[in-house]
Protein backbone atom coordinates (compact mmCIF):
# COMPACT_ATOMS: atom_id res chain seq x y z
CA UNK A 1 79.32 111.27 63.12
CA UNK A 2 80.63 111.14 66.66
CA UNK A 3 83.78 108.84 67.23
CA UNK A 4 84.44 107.40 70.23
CA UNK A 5 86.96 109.74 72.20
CA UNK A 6 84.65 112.39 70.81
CA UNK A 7 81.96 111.40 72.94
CA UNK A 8 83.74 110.78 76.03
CA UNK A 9 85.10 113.70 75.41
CA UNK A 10 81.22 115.17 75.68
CA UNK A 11 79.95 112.92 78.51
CA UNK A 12 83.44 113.98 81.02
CA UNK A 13 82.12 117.45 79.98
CA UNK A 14 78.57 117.48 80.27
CA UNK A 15 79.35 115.20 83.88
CA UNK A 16 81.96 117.67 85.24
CA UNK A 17 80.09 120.32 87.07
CA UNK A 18 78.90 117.76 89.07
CA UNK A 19 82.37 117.34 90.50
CA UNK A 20 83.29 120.57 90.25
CA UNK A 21 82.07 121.63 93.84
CA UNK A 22 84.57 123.03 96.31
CA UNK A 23 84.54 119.39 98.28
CA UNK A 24 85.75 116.08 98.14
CA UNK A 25 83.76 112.57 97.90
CA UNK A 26 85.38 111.54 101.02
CA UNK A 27 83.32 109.91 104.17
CA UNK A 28 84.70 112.92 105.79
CA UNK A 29 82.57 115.18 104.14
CA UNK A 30 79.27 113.04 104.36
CA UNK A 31 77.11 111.09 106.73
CA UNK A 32 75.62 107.69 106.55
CA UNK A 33 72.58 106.58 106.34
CA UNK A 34 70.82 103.40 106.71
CA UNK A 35 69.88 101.56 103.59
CA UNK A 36 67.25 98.93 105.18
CA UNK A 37 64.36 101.20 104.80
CA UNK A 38 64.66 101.48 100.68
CA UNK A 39 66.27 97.80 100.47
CA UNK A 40 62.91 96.75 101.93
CA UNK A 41 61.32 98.63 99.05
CA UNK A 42 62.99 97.41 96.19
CA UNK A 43 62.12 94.00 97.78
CA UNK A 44 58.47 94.82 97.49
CA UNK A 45 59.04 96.40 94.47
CA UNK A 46 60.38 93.26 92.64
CA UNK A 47 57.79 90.86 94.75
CA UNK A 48 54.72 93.42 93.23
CA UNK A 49 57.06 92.97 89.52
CA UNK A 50 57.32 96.45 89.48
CA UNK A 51 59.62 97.64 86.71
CA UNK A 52 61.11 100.63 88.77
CA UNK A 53 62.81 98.02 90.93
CA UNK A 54 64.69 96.12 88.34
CA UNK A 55 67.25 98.71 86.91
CA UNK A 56 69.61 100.74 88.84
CA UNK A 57 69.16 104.15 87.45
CA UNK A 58 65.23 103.61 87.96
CA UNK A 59 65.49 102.49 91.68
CA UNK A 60 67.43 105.63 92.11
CA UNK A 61 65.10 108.24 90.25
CA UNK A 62 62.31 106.25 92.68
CA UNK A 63 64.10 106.34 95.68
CA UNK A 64 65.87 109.64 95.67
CA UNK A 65 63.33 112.09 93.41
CA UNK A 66 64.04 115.51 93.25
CA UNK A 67 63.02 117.84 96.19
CA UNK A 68 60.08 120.15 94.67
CA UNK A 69 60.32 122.81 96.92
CA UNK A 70 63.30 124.17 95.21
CA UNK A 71 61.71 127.15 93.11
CA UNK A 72 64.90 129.27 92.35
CA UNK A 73 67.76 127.77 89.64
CA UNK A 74 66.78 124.21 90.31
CA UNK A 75 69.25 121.37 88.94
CA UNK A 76 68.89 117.54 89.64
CA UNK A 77 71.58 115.29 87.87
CA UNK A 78 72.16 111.50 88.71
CA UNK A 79 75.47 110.18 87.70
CA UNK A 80 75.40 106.40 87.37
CA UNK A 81 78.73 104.61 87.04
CA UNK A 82 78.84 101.24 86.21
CA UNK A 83 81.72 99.77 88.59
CA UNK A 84 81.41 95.97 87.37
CA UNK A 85 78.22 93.93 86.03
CA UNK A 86 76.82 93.08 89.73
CA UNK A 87 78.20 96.57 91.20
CA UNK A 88 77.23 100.58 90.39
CA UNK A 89 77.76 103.94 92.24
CA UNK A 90 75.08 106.75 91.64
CA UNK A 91 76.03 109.91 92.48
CA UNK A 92 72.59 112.06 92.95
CA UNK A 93 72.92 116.21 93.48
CA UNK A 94 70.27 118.97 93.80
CA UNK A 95 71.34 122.50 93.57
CA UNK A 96 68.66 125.64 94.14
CA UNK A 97 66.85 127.66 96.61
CA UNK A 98 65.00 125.65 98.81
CA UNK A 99 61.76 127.33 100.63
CA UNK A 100 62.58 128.03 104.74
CA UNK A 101 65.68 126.03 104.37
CA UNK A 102 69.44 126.42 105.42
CA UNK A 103 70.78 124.85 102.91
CA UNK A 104 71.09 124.92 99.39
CA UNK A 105 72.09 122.12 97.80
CA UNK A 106 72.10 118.44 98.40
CA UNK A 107 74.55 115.51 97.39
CA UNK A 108 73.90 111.41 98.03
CA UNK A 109 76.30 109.41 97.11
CA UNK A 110 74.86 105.67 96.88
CA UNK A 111 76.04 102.05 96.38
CA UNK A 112 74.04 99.55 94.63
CA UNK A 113 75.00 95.79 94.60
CA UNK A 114 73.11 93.09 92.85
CA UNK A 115 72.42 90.34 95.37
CA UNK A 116 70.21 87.39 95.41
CA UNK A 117 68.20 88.27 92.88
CA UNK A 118 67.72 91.73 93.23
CA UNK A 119 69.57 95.20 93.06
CA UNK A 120 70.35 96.40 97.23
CA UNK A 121 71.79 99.42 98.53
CA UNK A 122 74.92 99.00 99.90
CA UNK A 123 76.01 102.07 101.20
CA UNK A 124 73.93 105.73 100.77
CA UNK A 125 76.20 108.87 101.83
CA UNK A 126 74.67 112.76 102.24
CA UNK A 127 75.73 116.01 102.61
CA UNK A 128 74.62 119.61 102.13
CA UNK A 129 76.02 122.65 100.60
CA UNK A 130 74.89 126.17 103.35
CA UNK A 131 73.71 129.32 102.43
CA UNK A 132 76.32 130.78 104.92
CA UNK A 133 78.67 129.78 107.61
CA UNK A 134 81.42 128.13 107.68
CA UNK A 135 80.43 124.99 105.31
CA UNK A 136 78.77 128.21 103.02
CA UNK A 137 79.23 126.75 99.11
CA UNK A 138 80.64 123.41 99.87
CA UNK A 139 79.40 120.33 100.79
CA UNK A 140 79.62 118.92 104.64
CA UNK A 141 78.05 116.02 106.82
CA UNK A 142 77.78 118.90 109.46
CA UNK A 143 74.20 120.40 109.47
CA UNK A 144 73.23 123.75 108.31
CA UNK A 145 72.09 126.67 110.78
């Protein structure tokens, strides 16, 4: 039987690669992006009572799916912390080889509040990890070449 510590013992281990990149969290390393778009639809979503648009860890495997044209060593993991009842933070990365692209792996960092009666994107925060370069295996709000 699992105890407690044991447990969060597993979760901070099973969780840790996905902080374990050679960047920080920091605005400095991503760019913004405007939420209106997907706030408009998880509107509809909860106007047409569709179930993806009620639960924060749904809205975000709707609104930020994996990319399928990673072929090579493909990982997707969504890490959803729970900052108070009304309030979460979802941290969303992609790691592979992506056809014709400069890049190889994505991170979104994303805000979700619950507000008049439905969940909204506060903030949403990218970045990419290069193949090579200067921003070559870490992540950066700077575009790939």
């Amino acid at each position: 039987m699992l105890t407690t510590n044991t447990l969060r013992t597993f979760l901070f281990l099973l969780y840790l690669p996905l902080f374990s990149c050679k960047s920080s969290n920091s605005d400095e390393t991503f760019f913004e992006m405007d939420p209106s778009e997907n706030n408009n639809r998880i509107q509809q979503g909860v106007q047409q009572q569709e179930e993806w648009a009620t639960e924060p860890l749904l809205i975000i495997n709707k609104l930020f799916p994996p990319d399928y044209l990673v072929k090579v060593q493909n990982t997707y993991n969504v890490l959803l912390i729970k900052d108070s009842s009304d309030y979460y933070t979802a941290i969303i990365s992609q790691e592979g080889e992506f056809d014709d692209l400069p890049f190889e792996g994505v991170k979104c960092i994303v805000n979700l509040r619950w507000h008049k009666s439905l969940w909204q994107l506060q903030r949403i925060r990218k970045a990419y990890k290069c193949k090579t370069g200067a921003h070559a295996n870490t992540y950066s709000k700077d575009s790939c070449r």
